[in-house]
C-alpha atoms as a PDB file:
ATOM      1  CA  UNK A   1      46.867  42.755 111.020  1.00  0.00           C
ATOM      2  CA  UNK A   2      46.961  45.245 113.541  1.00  0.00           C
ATOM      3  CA  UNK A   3      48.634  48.604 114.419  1.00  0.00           C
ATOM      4  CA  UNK A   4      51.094  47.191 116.119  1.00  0.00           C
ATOM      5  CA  UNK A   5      51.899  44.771 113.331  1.00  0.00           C
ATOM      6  CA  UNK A   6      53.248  47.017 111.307  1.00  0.00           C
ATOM      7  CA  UNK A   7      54.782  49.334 113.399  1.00  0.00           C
ATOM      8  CA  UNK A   8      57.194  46.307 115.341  1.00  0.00           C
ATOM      9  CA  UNK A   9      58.730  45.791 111.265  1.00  0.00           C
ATOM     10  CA  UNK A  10      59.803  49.310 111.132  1.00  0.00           C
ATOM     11  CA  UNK A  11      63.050  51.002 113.306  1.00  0.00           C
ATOM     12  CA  UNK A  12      61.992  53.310 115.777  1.00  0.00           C
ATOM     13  CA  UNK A  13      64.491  56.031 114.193  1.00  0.00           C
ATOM     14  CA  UNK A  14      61.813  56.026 111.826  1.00  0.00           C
ATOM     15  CA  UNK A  15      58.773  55.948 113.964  1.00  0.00           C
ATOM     16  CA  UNK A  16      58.666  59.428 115.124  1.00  0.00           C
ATOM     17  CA  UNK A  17      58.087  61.134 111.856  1.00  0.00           C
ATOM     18  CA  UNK A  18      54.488  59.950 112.115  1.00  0.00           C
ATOM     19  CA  UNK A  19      53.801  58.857 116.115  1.00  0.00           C
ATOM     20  CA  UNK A  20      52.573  63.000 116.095  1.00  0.00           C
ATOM     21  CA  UNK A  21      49.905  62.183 114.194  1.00  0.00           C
ATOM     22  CA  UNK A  22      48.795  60.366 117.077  1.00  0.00           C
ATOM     23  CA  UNK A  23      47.864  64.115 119.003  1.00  0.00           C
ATOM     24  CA  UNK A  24      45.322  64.807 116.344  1.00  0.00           C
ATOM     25  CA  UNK A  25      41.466  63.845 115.625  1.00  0.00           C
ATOM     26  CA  UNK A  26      41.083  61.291 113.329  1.00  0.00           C
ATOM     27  CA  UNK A  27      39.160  62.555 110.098  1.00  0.00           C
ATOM     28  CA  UNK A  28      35.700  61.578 110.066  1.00  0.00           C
ATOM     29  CA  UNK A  29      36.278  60.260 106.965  1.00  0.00           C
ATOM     30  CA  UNK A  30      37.882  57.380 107.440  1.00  0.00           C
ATOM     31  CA  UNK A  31      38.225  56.546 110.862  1.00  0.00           C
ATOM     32  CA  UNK A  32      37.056  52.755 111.066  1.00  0.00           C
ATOM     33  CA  UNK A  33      37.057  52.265 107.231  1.00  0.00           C
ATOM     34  CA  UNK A  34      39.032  49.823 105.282  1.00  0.00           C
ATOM     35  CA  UNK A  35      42.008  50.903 102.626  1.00  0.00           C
ATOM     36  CA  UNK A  36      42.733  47.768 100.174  1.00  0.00           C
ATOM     37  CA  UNK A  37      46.491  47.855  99.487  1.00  0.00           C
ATOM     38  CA  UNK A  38      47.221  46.386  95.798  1.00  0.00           C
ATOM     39  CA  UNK A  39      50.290  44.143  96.102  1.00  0.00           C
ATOM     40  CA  UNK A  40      51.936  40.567  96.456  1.00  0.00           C
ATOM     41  CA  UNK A  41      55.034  42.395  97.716  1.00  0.00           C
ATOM     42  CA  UNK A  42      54.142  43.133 101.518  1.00  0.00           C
ATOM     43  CA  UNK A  43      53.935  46.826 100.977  1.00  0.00           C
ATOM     44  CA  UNK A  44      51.031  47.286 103.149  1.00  0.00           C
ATOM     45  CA  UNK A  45      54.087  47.036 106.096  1.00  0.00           C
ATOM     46  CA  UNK A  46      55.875  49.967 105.001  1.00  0.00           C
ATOM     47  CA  UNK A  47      52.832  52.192 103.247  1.00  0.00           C
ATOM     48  CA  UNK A  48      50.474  51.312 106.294  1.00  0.00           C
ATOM     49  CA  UNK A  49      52.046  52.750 109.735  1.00  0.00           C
ATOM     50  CA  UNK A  50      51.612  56.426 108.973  1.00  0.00           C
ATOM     51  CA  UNK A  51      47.779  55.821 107.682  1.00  0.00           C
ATOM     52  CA  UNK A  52      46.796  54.219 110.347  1.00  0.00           C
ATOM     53  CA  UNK A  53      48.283  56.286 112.783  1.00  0.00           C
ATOM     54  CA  UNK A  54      46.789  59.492 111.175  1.00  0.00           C
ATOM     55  CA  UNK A  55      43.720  58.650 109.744  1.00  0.00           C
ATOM     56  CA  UNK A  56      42.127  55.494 111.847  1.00  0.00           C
ATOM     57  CA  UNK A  57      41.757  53.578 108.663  1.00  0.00           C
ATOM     58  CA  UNK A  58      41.912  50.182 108.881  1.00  0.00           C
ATOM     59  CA  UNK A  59      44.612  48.576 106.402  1.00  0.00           C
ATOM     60  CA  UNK A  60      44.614  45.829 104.732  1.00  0.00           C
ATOM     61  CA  UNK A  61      46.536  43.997 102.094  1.00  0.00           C
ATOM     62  CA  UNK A  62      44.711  42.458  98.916  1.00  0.00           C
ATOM     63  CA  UNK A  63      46.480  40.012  96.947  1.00  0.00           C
ATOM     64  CA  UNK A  64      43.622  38.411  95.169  1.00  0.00           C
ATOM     65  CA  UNK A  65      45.333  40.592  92.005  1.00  0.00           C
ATOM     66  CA  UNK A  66      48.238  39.561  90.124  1.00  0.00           C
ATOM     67  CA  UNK A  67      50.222  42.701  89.802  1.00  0.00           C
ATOM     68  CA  UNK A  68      52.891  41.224  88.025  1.00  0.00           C
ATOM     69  CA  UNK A  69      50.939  40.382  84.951  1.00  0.00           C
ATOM     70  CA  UNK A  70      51.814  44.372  84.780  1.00  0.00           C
ATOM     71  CA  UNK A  71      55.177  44.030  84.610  1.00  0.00           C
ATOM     72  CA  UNK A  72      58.174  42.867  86.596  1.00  0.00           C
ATOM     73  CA  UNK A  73      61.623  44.755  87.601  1.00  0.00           C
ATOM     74  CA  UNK A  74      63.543  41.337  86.860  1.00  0.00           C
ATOM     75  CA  UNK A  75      62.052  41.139  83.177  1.00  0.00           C
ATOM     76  CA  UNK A  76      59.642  37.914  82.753  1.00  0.00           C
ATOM     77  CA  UNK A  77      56.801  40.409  82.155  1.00  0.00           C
ATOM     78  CA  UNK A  78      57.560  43.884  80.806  1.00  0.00           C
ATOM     79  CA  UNK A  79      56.079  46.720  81.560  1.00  0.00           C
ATOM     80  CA  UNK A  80      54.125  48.291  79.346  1.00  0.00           C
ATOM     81  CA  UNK A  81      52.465  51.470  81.082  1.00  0.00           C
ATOM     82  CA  UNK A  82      53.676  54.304  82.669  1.00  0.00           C
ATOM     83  CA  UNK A  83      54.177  53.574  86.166  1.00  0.00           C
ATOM     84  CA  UNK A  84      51.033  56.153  87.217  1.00  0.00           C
ATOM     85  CA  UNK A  85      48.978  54.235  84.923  1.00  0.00           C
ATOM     86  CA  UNK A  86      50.054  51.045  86.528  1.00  0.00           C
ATOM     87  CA  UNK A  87      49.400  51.684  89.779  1.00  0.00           C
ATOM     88  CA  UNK A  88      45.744  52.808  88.272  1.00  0.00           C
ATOM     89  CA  UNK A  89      45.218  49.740  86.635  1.00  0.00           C
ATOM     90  CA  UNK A  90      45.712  47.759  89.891  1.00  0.00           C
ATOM     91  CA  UNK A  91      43.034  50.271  91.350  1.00  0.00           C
ATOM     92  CA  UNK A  92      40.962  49.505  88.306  1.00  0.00           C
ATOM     93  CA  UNK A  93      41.252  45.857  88.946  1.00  0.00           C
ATOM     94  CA  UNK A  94      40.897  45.457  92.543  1.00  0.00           C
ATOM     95  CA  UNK A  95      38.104  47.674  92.448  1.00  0.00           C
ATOM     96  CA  UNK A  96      35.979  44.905  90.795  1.00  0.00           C
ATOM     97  CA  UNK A  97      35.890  42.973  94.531  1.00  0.00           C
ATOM     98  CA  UNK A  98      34.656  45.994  96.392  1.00  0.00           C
ATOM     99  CA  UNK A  99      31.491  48.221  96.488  1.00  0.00           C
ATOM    100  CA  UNK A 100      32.979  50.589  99.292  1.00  0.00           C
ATOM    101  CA  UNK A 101      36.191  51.573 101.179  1.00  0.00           C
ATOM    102  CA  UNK A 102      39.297  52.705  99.481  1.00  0.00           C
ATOM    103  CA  UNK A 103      42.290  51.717  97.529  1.00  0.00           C
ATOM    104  CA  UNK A 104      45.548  52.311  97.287  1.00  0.00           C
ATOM    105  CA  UNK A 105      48.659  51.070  94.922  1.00  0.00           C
ATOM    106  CA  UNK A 106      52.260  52.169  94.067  1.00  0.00           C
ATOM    107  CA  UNK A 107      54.101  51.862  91.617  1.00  0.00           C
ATOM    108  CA  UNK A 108      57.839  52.206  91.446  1.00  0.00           C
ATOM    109  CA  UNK A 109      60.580  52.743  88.352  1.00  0.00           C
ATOM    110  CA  UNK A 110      64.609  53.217  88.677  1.00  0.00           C
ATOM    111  CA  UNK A 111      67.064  54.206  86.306  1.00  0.00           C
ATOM    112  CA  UNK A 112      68.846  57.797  85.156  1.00  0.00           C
ATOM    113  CA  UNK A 113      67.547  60.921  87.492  1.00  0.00           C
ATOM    114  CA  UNK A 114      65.056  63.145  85.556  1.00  0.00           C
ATOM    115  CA  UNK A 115      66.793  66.026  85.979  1.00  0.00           C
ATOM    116  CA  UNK A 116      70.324  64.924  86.722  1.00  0.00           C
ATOM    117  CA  UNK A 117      70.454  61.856  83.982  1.00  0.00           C
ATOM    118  CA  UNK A 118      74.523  60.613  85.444  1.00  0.00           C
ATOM    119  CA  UNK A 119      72.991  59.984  88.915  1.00  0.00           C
ATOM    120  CA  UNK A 120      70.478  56.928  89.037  1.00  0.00           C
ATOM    121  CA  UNK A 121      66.793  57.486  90.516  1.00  0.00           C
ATOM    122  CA  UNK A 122      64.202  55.618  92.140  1.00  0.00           C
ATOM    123  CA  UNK A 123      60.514  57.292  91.581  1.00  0.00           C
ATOM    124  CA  UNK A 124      57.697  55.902  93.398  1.00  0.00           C
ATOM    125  CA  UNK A 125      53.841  56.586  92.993  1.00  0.00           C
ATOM    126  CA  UNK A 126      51.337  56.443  95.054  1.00  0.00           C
ATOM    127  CA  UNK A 127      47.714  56.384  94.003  1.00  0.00           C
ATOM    128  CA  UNK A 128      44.813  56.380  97.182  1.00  0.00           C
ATOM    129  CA  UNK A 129      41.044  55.523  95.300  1.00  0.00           C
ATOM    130  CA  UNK A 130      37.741  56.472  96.653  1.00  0.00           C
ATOM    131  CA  UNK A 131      35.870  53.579  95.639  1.00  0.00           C
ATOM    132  CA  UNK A 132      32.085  55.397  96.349  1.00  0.00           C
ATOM    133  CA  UNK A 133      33.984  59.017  95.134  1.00  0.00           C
ATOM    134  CA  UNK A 134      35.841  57.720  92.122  1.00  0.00           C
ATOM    135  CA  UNK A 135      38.179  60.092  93.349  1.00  0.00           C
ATOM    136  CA  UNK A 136      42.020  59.759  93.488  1.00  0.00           C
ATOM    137  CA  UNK A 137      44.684  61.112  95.972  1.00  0.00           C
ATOM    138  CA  UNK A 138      48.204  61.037  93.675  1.00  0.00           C
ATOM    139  CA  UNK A 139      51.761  61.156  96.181  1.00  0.00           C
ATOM    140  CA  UNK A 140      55.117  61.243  93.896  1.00  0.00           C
ATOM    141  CA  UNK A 141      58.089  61.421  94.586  1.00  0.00           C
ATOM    142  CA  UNK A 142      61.682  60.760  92.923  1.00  0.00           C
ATOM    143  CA  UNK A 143      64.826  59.448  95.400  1.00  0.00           C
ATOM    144  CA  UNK A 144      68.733  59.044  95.339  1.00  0.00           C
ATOM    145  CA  UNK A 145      68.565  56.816  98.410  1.00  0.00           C
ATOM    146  CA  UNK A 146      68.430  53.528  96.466  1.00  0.00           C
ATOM    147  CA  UNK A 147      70.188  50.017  96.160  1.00  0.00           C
ATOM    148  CA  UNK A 148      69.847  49.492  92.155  1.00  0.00           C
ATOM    149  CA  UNK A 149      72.581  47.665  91.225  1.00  0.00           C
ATOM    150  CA  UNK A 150      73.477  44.792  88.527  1.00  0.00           C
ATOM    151  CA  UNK A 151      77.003  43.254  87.366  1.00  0.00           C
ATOM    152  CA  UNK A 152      77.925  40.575  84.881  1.00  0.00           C
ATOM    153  CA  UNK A 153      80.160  38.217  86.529  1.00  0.00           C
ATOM    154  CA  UNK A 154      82.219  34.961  85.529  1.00  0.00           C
ATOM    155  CA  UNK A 155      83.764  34.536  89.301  1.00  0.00           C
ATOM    156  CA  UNK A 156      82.859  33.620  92.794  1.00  0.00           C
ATOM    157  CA  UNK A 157      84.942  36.816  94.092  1.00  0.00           C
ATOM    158  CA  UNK A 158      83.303  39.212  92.344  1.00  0.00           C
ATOM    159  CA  UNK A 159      79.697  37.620  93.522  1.00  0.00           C
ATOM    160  CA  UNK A 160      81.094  37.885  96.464  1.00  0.00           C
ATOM    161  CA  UNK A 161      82.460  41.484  96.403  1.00  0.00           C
ATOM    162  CA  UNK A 162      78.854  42.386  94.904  1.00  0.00           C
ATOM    163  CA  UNK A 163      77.005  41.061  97.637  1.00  0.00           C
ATOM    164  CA  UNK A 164      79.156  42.861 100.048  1.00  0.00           C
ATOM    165  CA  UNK A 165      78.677  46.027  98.567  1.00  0.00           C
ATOM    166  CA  UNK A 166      74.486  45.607  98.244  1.00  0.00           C
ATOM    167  CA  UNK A 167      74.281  44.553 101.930  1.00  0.00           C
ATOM    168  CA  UNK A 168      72.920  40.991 101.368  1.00  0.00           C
ATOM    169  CA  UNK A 169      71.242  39.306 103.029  1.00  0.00           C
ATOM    170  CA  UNK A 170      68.880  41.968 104.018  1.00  0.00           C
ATOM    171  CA  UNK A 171      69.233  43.259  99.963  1.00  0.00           C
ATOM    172  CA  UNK A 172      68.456  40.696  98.296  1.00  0.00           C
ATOM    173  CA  UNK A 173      69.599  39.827  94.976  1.00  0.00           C
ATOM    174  CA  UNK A 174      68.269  38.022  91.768  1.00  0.00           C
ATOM    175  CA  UNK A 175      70.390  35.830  89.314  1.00  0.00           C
ATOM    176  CA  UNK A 176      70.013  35.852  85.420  1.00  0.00           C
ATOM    177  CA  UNK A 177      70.995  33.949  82.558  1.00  0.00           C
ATOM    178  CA  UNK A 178      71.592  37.041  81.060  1.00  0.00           C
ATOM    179  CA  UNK A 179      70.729  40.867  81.701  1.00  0.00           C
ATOM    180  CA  UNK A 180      68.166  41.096  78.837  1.00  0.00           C
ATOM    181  CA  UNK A 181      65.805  38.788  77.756  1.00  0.00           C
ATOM    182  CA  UNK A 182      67.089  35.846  80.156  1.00  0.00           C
ATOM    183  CA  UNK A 183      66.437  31.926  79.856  1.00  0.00           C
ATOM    184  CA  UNK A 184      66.730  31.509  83.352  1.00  0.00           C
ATOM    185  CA  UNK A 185      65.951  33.757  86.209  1.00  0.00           C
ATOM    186  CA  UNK A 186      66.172  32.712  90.254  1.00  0.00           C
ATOM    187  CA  UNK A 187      64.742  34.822  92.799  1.00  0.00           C
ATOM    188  CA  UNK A 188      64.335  34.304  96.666  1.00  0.00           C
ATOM    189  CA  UNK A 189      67.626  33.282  97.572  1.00  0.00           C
ATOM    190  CA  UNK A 190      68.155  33.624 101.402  1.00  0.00           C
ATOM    191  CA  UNK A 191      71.995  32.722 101.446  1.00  0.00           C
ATOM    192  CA  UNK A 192      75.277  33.011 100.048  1.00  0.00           C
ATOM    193  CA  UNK A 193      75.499  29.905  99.365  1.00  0.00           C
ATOM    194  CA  UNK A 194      72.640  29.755  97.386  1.00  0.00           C
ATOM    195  CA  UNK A 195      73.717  32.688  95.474  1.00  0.00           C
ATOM    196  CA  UNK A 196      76.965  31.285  94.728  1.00  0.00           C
ATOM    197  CA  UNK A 197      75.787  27.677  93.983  1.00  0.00           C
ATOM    198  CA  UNK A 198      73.212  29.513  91.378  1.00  0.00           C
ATOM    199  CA  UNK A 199      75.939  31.756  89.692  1.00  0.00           C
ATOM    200  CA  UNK A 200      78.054  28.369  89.005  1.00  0.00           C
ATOM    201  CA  UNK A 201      75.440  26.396  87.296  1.00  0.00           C
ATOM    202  CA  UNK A 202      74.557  29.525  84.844  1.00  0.00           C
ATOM    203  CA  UNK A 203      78.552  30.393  84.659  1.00  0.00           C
ATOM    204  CA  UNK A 204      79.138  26.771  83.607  1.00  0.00           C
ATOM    205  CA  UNK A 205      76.143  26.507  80.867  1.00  0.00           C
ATOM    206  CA  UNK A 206      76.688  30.131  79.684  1.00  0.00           C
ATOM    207  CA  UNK A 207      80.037  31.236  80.422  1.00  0.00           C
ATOM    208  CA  UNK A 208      78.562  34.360  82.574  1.00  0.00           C
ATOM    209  CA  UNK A 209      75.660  34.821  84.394  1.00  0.00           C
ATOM    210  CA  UNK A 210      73.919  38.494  85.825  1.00  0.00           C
ATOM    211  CA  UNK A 211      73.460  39.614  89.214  1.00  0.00           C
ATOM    212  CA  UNK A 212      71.263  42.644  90.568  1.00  0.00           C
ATOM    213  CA  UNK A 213      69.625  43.735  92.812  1.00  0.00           C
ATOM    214  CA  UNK A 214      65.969  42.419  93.966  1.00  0.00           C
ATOM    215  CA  UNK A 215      63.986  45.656  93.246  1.00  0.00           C
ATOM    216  CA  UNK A 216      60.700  43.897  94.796  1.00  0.00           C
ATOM    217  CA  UNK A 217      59.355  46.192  97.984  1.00  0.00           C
ATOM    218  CA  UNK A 218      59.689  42.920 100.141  1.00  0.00           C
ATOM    219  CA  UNK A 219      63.255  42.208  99.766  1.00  0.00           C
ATOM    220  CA  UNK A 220      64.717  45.850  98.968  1.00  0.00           C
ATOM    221  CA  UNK A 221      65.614  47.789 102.204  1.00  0.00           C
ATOM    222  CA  UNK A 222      66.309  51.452 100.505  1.00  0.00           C
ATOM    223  CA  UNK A 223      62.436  51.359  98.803  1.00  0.00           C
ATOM    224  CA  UNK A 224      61.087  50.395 101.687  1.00  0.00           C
ATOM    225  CA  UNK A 225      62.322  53.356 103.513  1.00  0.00           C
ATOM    226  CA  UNK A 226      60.664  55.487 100.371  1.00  0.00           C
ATOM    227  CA  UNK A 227      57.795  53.964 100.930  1.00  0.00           C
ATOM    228  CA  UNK A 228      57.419  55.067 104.236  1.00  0.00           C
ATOM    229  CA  UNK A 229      58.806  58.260 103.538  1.00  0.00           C
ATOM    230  CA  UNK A 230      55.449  58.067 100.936  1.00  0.00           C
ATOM    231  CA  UNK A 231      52.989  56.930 103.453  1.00  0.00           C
ATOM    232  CA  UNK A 232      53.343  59.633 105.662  1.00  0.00           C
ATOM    233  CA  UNK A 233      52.979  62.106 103.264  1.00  0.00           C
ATOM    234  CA  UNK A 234      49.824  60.779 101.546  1.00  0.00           C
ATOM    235  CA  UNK A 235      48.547  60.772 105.247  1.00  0.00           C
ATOM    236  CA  UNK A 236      49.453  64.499 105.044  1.00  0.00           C
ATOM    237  CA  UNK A 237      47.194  65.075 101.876  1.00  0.00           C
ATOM    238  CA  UNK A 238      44.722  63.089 103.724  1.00  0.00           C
ATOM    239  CA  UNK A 239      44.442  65.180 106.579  1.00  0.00           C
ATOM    240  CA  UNK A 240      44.353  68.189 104.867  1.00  0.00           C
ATOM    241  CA  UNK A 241      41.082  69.742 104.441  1.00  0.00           C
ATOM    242  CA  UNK A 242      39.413  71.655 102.615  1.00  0.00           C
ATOM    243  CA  UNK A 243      38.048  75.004 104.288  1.00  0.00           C
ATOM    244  CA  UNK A 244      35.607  75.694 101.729  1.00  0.00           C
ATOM    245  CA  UNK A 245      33.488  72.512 101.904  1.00  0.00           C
ATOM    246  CA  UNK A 246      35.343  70.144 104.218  1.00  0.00           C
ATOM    247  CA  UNK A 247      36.891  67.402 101.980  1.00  0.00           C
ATOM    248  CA  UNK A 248      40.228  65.733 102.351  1.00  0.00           C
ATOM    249  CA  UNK A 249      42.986  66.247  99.959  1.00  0.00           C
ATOM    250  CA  UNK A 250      43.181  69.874 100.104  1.00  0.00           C
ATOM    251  CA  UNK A 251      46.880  70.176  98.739  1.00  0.00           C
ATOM    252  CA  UNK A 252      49.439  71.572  96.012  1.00  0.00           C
ATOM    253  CA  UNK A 253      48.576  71.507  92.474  1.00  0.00           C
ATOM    254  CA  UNK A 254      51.211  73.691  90.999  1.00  0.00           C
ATOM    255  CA  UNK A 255      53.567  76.289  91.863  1.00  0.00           C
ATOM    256  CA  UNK A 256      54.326  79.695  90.559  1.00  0.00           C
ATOM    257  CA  UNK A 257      57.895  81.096  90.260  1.00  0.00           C
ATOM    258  CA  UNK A 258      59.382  84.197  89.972  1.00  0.00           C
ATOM    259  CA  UNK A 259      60.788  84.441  93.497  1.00  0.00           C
ATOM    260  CA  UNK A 260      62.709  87.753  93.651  1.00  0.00           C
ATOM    261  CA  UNK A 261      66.887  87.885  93.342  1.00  0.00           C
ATOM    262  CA  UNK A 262      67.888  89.654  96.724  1.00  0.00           C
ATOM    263  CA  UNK A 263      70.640  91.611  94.944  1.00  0.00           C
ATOM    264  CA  UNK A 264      68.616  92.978  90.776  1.00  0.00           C
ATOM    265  CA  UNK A 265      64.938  92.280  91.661  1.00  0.00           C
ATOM    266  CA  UNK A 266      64.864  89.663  89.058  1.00  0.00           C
ATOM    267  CA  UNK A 267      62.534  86.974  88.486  1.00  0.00           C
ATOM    268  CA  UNK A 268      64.202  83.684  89.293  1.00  0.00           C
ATOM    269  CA  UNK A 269      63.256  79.996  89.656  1.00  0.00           C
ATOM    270  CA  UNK A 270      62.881  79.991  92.715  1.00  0.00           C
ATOM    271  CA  UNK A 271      59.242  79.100  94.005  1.00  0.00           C
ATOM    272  CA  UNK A 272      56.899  82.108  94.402  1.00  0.00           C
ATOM    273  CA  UNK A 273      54.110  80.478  95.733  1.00  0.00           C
ATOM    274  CA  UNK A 274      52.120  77.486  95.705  1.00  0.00           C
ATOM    275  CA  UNK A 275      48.403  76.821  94.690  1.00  0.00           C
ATOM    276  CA  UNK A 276      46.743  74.271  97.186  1.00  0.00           C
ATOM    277  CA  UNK A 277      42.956  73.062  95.468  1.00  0.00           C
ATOM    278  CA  UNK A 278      40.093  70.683  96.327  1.00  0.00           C
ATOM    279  CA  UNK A 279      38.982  68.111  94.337  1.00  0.00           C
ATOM    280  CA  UNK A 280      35.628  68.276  95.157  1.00  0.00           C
ATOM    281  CA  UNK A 281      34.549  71.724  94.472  1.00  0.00           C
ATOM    282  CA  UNK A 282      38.027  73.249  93.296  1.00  0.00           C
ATOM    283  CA  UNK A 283      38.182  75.941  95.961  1.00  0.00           C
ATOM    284  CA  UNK A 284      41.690  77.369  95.356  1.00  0.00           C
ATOM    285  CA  UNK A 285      44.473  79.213  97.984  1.00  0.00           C
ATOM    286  CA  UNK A 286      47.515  80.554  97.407  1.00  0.00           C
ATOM    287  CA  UNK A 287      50.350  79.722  99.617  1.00  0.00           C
ATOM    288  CA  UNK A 288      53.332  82.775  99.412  1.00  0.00           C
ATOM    289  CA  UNK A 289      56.977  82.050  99.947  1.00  0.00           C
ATOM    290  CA  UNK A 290      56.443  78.617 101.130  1.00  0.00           C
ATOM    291  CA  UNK A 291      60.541  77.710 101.304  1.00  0.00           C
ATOM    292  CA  UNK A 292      60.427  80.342 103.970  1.00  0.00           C
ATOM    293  CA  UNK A 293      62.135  83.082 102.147  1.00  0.00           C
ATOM    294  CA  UNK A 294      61.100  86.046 100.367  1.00  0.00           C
ATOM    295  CA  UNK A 295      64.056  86.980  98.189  1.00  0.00           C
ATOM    296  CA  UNK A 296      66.339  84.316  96.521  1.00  0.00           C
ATOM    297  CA  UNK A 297      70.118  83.921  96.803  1.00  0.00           C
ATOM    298  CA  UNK A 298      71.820  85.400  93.819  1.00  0.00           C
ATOM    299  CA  UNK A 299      73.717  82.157  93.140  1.00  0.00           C
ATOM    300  CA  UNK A 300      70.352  81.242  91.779  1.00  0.00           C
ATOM    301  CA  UNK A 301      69.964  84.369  89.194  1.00  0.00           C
ATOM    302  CA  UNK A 302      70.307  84.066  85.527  1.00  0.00           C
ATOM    303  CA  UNK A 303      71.023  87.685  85.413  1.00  0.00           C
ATOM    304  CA  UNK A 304      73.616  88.119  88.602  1.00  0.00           C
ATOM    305  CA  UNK A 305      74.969  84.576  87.688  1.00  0.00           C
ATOM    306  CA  UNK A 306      74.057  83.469  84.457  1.00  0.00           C
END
């Protein structure tokens, strides 16, 4: 598929965080070259636009692999890596069909926030593969704009209110025998109907039946828009190069704190600087006061406000 194939499946409110990249050169390095995308779940339409638009690659998806033999959101298959081992796995495996080119495969998890544990999270990896390199290009990043949502119910009205509240059908929803371990579980149901017909025949052999929310990249309209948010900065890391030899992925590693409390002096946690470093021949820079601000509000002080 084309350019423009992706681009017509995604809003033009979101188009014009990348359509800049447009104004720049395309990287030698991949301008023309192909970048595999590891999944059965269409994410190639959401992870693609930015990439192509910044880097000339030429994206395809590959669906030769079975990802969900790696684990599945609804529960047939769990997951038994950590999701940044997953999505290197699928690297690991497609990587088998190609001699050149690159690779590239998420990996997504949702549950409590890792810092805030009452909110719920979704965190989403990104893992770009230099097949000839055997070098990888790693984009996380953790959200609150999610739709990850399940409810035991016994009624019609309540599957009713529930898809209401998820925004089916564009969010669509799976229905389970059960919420752990389920008997039965049916997936790609287009309309309410469906839904409802579904929660009756599990209601009337079990009593109750579970409802949640498809998690899969195709059906779920709040990862989608993470992914996106992904792509284009992956195409960021991409672009950036190195000014000691000229390689791509010239980015943050770490950060150093200790930014300064405007009213003591202090050391806070606020971020000092950043360290950006190659890969490929681990040229390091230093990056001071990168938030834009050289002193840190006091709010933030252990010692003004512990």
């Amino acid at each position: 598929m084309d350019e423009a194939g992706y681009l017509c499946n995604i809003p033009v409110k979101e188009m014009s965080s990348y359509t800049s990249y447009h104004e720049r050169n395309y990287p030698a390095f991949f301008n023309g070259k192909k970048l595999q995308i590891v999944s059965r779940h269409e994410k190639h339409r959401y992870i693609a636009p930015p990439l192509v638009a910044a880097t000339g690659l030429i994206v395809e998806s590959f669906t030769e692999i079975d990802t969900d033999l790696l684990g599945t959101f609804s529960g047939e298959v769990e997951r038994t890596m950590a999701p940044l081992d997953c999505a290197r796995e699928k690297c690991r495996l497609a990587a088998a069909y190609f001699s050149e080119g690159y690779l590239l495969a998420s990996e997504g998890s949702f549950g409590p926030h890792p810092a805030f544990g009452l909110l719920s999270a979704g965190e989403e990896w990104l893992l770009f593969y230099d097949i000839a390199e055997k070098k990888e290009i790693i984009v996380r990043d953790v959200t609150l704009d999610i739709c990850f949502r399940g409810e035991r119910l016994t009624e019609e009205t309540a599957c009713l209110s529930f898809l209401e509240q998820v925004g089916f059908p564009r969010q669509k929803v799976i229905v389970k025998s059960s919420q752990h371990q389920p008997a039965r579980i049916i997936k790609n149901l287009e309309q309410t109907a469906e839904v409802i017909e579904a929660m009756r025949e599990m209601v009337q052999q079990n009593g109750d039946c579970f409802i949640e929310t498809d998690m899969r990249a195709m059906n779920n309209p709040a990862r989608q828009r993470h992914l996106l948010q992904l792509g284009t900065r992956l195409a960021e890391k991409l672009c950036s190069i190195c000014e000691q030899c000229g390689w791509y992925g010239f980015s943050v590693t770490r950060v150093e704190r200790g930014l300064p409390c405007s009213w003591c002096g202090s050391q806070t946690d606020g971020v000092l600087y950043e360290v950006c470093s190659c890969a490929q021949c681990g040229f390091e820079k230093e990056n001071y006061f990168p938030k834009g601000k050289q002193q840190e509000d006091p709010q933030f002080c252990n010692q003004c406000n512990p």
